[in-house]
N, C-alpha and C. Protein backbone atom coordinates (compact mmCIF):
# COMPACT_ATOMS: atom_id res chain seq x y z
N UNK A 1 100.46 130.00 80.77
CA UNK A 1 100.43 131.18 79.93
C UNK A 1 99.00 131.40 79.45
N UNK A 2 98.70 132.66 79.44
CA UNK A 2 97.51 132.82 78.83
C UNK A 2 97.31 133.14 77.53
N UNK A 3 95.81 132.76 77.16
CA UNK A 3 95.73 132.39 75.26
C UNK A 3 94.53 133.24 75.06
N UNK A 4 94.63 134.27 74.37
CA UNK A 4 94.01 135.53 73.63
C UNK A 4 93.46 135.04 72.10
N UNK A 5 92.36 134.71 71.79
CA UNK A 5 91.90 134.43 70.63
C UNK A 5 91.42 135.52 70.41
N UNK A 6 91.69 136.36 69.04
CA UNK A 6 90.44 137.36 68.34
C UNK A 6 90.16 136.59 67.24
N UNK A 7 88.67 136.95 67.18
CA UNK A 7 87.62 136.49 66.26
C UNK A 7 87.32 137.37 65.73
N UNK A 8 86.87 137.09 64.04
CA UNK A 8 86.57 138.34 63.34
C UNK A 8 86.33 137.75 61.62
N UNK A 9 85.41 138.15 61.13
CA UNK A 9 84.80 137.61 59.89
C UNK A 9 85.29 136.21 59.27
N UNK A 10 86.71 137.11 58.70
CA UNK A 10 87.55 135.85 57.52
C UNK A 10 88.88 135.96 58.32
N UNK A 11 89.18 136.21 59.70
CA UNK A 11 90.87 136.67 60.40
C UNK A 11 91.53 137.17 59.65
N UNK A 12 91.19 138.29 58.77
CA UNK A 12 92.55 139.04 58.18
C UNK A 12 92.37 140.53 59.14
N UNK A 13 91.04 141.12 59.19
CA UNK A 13 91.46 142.49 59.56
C UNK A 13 92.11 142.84 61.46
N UNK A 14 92.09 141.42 61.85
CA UNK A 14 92.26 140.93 63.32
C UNK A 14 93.67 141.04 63.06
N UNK A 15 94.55 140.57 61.99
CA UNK A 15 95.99 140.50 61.99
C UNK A 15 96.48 141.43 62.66
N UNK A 16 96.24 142.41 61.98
CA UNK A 16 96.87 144.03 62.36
C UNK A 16 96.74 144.09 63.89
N UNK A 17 95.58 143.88 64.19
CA UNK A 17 95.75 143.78 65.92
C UNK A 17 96.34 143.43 66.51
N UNK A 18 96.56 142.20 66.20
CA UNK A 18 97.32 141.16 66.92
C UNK A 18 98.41 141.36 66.70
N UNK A 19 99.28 141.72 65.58
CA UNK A 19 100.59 142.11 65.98
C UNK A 19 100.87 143.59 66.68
N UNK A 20 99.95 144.47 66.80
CA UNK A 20 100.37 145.28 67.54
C UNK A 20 100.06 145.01 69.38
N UNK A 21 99.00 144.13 69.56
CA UNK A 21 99.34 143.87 70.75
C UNK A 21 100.38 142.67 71.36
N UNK A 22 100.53 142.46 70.17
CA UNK A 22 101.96 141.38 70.65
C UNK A 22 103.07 141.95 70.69
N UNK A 23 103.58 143.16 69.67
CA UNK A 23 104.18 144.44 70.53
C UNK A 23 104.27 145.10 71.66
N UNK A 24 103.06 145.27 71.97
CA UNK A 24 102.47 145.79 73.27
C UNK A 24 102.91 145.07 74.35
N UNK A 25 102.68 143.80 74.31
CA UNK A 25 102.87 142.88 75.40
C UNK A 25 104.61 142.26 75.46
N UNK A 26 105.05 142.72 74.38
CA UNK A 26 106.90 142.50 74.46
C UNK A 26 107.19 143.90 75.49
N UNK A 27 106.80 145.22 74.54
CA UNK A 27 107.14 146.11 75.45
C UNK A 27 106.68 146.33 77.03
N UNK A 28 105.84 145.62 77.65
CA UNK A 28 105.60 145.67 78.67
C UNK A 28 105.50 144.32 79.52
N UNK A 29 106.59 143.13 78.73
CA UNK A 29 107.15 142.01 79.38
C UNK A 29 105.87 140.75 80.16
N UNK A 30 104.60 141.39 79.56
CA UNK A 30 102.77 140.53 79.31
C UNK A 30 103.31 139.18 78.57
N UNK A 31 104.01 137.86 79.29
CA UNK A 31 103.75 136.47 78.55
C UNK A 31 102.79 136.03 77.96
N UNK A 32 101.96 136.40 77.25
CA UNK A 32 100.81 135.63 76.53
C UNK A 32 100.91 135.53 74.86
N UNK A 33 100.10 134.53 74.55
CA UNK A 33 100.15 134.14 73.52
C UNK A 33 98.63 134.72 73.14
N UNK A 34 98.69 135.84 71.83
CA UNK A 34 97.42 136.08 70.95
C UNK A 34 97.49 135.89 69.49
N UNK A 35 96.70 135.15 68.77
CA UNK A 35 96.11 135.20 67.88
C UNK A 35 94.88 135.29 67.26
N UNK A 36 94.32 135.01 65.99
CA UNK A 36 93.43 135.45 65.04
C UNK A 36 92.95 134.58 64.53
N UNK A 37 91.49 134.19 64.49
CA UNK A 37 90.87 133.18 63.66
C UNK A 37 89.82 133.38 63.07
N UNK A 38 89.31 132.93 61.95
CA UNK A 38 87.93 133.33 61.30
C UNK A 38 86.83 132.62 62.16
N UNK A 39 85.66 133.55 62.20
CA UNK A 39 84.84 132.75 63.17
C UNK A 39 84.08 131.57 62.82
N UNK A 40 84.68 131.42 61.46
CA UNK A 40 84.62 129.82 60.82
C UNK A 40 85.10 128.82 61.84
N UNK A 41 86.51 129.29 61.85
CA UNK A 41 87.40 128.00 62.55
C UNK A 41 87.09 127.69 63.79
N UNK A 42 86.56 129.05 64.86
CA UNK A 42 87.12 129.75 66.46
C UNK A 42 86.44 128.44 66.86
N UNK A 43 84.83 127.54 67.09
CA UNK A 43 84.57 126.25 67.51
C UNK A 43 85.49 125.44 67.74
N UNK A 44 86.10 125.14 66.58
CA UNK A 44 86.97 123.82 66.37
C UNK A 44 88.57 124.25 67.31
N UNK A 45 88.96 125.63 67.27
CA UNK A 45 89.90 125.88 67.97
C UNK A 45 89.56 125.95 70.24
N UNK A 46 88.35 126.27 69.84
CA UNK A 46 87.42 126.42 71.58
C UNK A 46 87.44 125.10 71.46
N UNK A 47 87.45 124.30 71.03
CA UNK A 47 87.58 122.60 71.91
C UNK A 47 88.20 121.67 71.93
N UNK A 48 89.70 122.29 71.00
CA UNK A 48 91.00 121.66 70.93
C UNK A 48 91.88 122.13 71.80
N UNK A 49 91.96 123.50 72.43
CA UNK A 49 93.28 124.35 73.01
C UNK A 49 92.77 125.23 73.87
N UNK A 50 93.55 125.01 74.90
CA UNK A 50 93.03 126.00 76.21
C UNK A 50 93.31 127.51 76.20
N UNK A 51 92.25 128.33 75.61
CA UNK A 51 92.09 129.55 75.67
C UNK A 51 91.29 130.18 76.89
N UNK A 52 91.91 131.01 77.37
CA UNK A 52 92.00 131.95 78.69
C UNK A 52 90.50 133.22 77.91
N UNK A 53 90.81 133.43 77.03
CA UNK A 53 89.86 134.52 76.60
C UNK A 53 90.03 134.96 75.14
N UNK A 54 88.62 134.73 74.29
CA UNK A 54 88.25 135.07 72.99
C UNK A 54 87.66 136.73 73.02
N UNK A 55 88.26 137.23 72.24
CA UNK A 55 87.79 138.74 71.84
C UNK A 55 87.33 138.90 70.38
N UNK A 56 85.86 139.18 70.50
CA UNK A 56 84.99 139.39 69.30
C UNK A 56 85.52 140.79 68.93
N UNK A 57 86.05 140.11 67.20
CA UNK A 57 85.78 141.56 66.31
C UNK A 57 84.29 142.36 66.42
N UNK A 58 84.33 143.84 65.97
CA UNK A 58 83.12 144.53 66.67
C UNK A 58 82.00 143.85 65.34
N UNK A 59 82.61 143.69 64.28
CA UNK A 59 81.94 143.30 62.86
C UNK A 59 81.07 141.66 63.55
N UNK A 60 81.58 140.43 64.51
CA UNK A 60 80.58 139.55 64.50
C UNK A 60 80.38 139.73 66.17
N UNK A 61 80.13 140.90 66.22
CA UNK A 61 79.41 141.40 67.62
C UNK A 61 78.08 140.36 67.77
N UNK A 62 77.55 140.08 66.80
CA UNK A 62 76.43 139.32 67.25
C UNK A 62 76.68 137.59 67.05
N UNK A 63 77.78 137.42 67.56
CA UNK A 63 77.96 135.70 67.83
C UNK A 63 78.36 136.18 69.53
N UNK A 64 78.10 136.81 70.18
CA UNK A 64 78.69 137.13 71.59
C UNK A 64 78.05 135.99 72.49
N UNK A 65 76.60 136.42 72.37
CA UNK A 65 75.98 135.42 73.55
C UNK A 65 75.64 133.39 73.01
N UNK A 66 75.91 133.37 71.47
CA UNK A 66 76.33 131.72 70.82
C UNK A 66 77.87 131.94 71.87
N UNK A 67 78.74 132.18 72.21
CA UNK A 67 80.19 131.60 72.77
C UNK A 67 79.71 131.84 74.08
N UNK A 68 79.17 132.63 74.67
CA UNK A 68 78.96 132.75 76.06
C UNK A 68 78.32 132.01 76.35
N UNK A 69 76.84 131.59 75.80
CA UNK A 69 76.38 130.30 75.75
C UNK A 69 76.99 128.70 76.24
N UNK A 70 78.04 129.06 74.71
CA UNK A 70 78.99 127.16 74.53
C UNK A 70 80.45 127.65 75.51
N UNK A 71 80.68 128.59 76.00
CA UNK A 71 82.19 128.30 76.56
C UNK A 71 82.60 129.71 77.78
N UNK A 72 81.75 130.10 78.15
CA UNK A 72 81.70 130.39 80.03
C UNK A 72 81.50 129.26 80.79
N UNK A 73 80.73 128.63 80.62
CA UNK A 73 81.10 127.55 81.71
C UNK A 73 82.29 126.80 81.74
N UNK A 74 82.98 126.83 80.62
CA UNK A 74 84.73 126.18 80.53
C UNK A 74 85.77 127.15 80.87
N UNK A 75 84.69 128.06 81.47
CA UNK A 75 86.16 129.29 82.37
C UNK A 75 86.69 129.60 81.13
N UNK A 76 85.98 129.92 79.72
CA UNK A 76 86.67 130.79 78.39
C UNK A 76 85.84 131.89 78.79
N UNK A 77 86.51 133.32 78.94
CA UNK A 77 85.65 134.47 79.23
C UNK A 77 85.43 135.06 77.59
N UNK A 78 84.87 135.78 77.35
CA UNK A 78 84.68 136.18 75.66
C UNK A 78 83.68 138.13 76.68
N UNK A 79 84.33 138.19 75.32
CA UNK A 79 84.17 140.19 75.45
C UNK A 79 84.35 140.24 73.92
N UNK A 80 83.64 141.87 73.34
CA UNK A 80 83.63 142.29 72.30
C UNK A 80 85.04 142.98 72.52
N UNK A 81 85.43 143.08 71.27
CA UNK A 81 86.55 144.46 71.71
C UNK A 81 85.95 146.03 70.90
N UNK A 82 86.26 146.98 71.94
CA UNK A 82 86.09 148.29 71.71
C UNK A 82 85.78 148.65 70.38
N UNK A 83 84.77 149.48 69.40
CA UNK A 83 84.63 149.45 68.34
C UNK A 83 85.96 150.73 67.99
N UNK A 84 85.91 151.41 69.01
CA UNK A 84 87.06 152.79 68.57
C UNK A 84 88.31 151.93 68.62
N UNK A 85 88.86 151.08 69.66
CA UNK A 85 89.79 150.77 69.83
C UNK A 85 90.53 149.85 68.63
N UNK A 86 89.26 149.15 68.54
CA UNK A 86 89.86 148.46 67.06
C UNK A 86 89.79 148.89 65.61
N UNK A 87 89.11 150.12 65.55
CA UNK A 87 89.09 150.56 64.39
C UNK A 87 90.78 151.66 64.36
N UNK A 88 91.21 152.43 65.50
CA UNK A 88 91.59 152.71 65.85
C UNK A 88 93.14 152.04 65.77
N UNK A 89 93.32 150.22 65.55
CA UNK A 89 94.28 148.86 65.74
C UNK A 89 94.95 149.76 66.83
N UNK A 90 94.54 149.64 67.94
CA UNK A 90 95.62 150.36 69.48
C UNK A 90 95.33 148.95 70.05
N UNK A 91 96.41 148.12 69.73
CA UNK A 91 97.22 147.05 69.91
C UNK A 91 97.02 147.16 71.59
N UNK A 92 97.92 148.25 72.25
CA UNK A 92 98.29 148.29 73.57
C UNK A 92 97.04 148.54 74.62
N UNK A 93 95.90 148.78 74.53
CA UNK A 93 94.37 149.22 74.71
C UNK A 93 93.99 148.16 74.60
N UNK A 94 93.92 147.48 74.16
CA UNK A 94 93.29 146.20 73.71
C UNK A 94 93.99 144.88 74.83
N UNK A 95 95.13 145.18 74.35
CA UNK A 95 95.99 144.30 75.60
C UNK A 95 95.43 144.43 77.23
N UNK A 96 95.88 145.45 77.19
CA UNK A 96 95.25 146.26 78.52
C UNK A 96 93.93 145.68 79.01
N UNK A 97 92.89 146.26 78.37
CA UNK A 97 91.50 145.62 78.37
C UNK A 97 91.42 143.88 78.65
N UNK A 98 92.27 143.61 77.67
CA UNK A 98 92.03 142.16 77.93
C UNK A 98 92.66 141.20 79.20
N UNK A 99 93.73 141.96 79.60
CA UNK A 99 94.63 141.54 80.67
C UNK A 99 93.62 141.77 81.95
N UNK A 100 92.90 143.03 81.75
CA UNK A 100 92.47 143.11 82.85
C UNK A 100 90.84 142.41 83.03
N UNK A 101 89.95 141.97 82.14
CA UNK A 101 89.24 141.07 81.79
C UNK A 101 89.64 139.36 82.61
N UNK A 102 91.25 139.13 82.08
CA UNK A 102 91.51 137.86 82.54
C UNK A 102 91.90 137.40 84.20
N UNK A 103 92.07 139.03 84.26
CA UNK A 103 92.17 139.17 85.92
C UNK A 103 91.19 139.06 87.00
N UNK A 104 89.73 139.43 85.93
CA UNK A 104 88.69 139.33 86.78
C UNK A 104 88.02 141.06 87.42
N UNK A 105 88.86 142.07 86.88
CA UNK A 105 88.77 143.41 87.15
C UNK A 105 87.46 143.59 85.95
């Protein structure tokens, strides 16, 4: 199964996302597991648990190339997410994007 981390200041304004793309991904039968972490924790979670792909809130847009740095070479892909899309919380856009990210498209 694949593991969707969003990152984002203190993980509260990531919530909202994440349950709407975990909606998203019921209604369109997507097995994956996403959640939300402050980019306090996201280290300690990148080297305990096998995550498929971290998505930067647009707010710590500038920790992009520190994770690409420490965790592309561990086959963790990391992308910003859309600044419209997430201001926007389109849960299902986001899914989308990211599914197709993990595909390699």
């Amino acid at each position: 199964m694949n593991k969707i981390m969003l990152v984002c200041s203190a993980g509260m304004s990531t919530s909202m996302l994440v349950s709407r793309m975990l909606k998203a991904a019921k209604e369109e039968n997507i097995n994956v597991a996403i959640f939300a972490k402050p980019a306090a924790e996201a280290d300690e979670i990148l080297e305990s648990e096998k995550i498929t792909l971290v998505l930067l809130g647009p707010q710590v847009k500038f920790l992009e190339n520190k994770y690409k740095d420490n965790y592309l070479k561990k086959g963790i892909k990391i992308a910003v997410i859309n600044m419209q899309d997430y201001g926007m919380m389109d849960g299902k856009k986001v899914l989308k994007d990211a599914m197709l990210m993990i595909k390699g498209e």
